[in-house]
Protein backbone atom coordinates (compact mmCIF):
# COMPACT_ATOMS: atom_id res chain seq x y z
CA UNK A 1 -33.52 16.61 19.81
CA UNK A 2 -31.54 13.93 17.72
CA UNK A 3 -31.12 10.84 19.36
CA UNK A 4 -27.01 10.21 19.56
CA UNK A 5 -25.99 7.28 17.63
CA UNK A 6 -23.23 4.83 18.61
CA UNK A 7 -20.39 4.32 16.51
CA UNK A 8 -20.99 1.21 16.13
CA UNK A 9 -24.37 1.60 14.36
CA UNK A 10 -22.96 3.14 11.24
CA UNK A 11 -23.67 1.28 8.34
CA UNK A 12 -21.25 0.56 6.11
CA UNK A 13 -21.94 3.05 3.82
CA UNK A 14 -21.95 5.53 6.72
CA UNK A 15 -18.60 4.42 7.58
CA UNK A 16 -17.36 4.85 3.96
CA UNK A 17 -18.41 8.64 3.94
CA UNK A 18 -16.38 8.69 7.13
CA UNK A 19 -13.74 7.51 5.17
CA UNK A 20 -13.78 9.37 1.86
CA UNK A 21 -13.79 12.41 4.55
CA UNK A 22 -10.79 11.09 6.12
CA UNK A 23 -8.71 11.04 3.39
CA UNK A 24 -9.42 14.79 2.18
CA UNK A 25 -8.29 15.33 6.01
CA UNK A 26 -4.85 13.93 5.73
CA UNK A 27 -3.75 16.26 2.72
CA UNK A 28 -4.22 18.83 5.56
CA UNK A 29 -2.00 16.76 8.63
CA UNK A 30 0.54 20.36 7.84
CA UNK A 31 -2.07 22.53 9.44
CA UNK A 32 -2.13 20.73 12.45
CA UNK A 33 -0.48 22.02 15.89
CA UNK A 34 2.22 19.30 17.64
CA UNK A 35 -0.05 18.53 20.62
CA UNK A 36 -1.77 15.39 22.70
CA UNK A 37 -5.20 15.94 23.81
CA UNK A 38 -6.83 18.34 21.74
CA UNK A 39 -9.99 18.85 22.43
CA UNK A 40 -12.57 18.27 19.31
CA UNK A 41 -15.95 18.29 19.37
CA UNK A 42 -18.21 18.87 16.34
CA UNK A 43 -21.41 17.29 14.68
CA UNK A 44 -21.85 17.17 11.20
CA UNK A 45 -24.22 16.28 8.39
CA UNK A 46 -23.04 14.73 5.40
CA UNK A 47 -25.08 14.51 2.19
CA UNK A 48 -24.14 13.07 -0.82
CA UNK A 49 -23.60 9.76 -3.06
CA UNK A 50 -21.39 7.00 -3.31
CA UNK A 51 -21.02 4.99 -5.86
CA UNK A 52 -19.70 1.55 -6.01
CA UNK A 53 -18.41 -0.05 -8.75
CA UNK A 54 -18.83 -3.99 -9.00
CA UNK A 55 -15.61 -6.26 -8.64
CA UNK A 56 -13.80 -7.40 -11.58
CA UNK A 57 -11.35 -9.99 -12.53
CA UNK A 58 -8.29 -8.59 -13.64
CA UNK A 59 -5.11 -10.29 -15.28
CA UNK A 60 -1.54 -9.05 -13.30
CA UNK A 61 1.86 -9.94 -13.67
CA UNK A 62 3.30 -12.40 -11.18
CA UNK A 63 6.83 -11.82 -10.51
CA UNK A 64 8.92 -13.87 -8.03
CA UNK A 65 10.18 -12.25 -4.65
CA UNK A 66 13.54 -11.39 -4.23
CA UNK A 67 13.88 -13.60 -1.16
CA UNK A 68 12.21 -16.58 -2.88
CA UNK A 69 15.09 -16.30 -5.24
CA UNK A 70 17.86 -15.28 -3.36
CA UNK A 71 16.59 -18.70 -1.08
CA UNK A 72 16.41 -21.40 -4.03
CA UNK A 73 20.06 -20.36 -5.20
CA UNK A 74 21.62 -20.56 -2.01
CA UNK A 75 19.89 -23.80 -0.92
CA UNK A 76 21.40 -25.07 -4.37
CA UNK A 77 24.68 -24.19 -3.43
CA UNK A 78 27.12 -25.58 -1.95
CA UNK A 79 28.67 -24.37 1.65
CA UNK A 80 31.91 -22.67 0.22
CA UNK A 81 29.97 -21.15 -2.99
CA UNK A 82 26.91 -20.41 -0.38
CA UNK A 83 29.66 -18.37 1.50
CA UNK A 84 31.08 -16.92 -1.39
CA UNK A 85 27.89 -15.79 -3.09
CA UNK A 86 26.76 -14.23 0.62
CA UNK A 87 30.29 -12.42 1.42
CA UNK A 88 30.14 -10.73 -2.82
CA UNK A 89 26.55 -9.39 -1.93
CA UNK A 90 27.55 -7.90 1.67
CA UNK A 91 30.29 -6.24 -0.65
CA UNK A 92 28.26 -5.31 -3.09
CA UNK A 93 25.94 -3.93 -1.23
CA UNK A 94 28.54 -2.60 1.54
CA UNK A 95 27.96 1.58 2.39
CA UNK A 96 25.43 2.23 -0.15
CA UNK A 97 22.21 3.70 0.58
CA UNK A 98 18.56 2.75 0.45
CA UNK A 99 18.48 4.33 -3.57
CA UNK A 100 21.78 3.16 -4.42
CA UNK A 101 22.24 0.01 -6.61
CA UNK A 102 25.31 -1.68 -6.53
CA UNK A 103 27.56 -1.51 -9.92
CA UNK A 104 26.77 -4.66 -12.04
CA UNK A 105 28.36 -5.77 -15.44
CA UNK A 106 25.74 -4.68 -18.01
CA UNK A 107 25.35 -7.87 -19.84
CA UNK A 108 24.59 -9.78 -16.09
CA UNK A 109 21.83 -7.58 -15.66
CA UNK A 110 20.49 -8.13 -18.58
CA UNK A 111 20.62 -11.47 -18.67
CA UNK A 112 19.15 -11.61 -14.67
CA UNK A 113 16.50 -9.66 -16.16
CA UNK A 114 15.21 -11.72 -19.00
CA UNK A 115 15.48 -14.79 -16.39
CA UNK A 116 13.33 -12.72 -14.59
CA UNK A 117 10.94 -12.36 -17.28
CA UNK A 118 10.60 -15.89 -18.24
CA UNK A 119 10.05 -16.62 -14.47
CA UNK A 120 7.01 -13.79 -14.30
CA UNK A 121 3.69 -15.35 -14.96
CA UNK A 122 0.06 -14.18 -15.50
CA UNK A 123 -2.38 -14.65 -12.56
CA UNK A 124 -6.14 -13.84 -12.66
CA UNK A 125 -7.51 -12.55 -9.34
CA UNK A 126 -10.51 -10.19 -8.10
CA UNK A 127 -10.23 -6.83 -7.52
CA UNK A 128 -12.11 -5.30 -5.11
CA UNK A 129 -14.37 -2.57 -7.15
CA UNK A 130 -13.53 1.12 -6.75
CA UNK A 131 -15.96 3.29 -3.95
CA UNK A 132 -16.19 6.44 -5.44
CA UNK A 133 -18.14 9.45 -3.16
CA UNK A 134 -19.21 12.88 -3.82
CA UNK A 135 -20.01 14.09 -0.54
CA UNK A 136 -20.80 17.91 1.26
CA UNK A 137 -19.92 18.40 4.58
CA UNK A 138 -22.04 20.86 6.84
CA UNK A 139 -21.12 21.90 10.05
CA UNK A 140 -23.90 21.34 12.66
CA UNK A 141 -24.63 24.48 15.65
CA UNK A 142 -25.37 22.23 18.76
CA UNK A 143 -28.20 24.71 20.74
């Protein structure tokens, strides 16, 4: 008889498997019944590969938040244009919904966006390398 392993003593590349598994599992959360407590036991074997690929650094574009922004002008403004620039956003933005852009003169937003441009910058950072598994799944009969 198989000795039961904890949870806990997965190694990491045990836990990835788990993982790559889980993932196929979501594209199937539709077949599942509305329910609390359903019962699930099963044992499995999983056999396969994984393959990780080594980190890298990568080159992104930087791009300010909104907020940031949205902060540094109205901190540079005074308390009537502060108010002003506030109450034509609320407006703007006033009964729209969440895909809805408010209507902007054409040569504002371009101008915003090159601003925008010039204000983006190029950052080099490490990216985690992908974890790539090919994995069967066999369904164990407990005796």
């Amino acid at each position: 008889m198989a000795r039961k392993a904890k949870t806990d003593e997965l190694s990491a590349l045990e836990g990835f498997a788990l993982r790559a598994l889980g993932k196929k599992a979501e594209k199937r959360r539709d077949e599942l019944a509305v329910g609390s407590g359903q019962p699930v036991d099963v044992t499995l074997r999983i056999v396969g590969a994984i393959d990780v690929q080594p980190d890298i650094n990568q080159d992104r574009d930087v791009t300010p938040k909104a907020e940031d922004l949205l902060s540094i002008v109205l901190a540079a403004a005074g308390p009537r244009t502060r108010k002003t620039l506030v109450d034509a956003l609320a407006e703007a933005y006033q009964g729209l919904n969440d895909d809805e852009r408010p209507e902007i003169d054409a040569e504002q937003l371009r101008s915003s966006e090159q601003m925008l441009r010039e204000l983006t910058h190029k950052r080099t950072g490490k990216q985690r390398g992908h974890v790539v598994a090919s994995l069967k799944i066999e369904k164990l009969a407990i005796q």
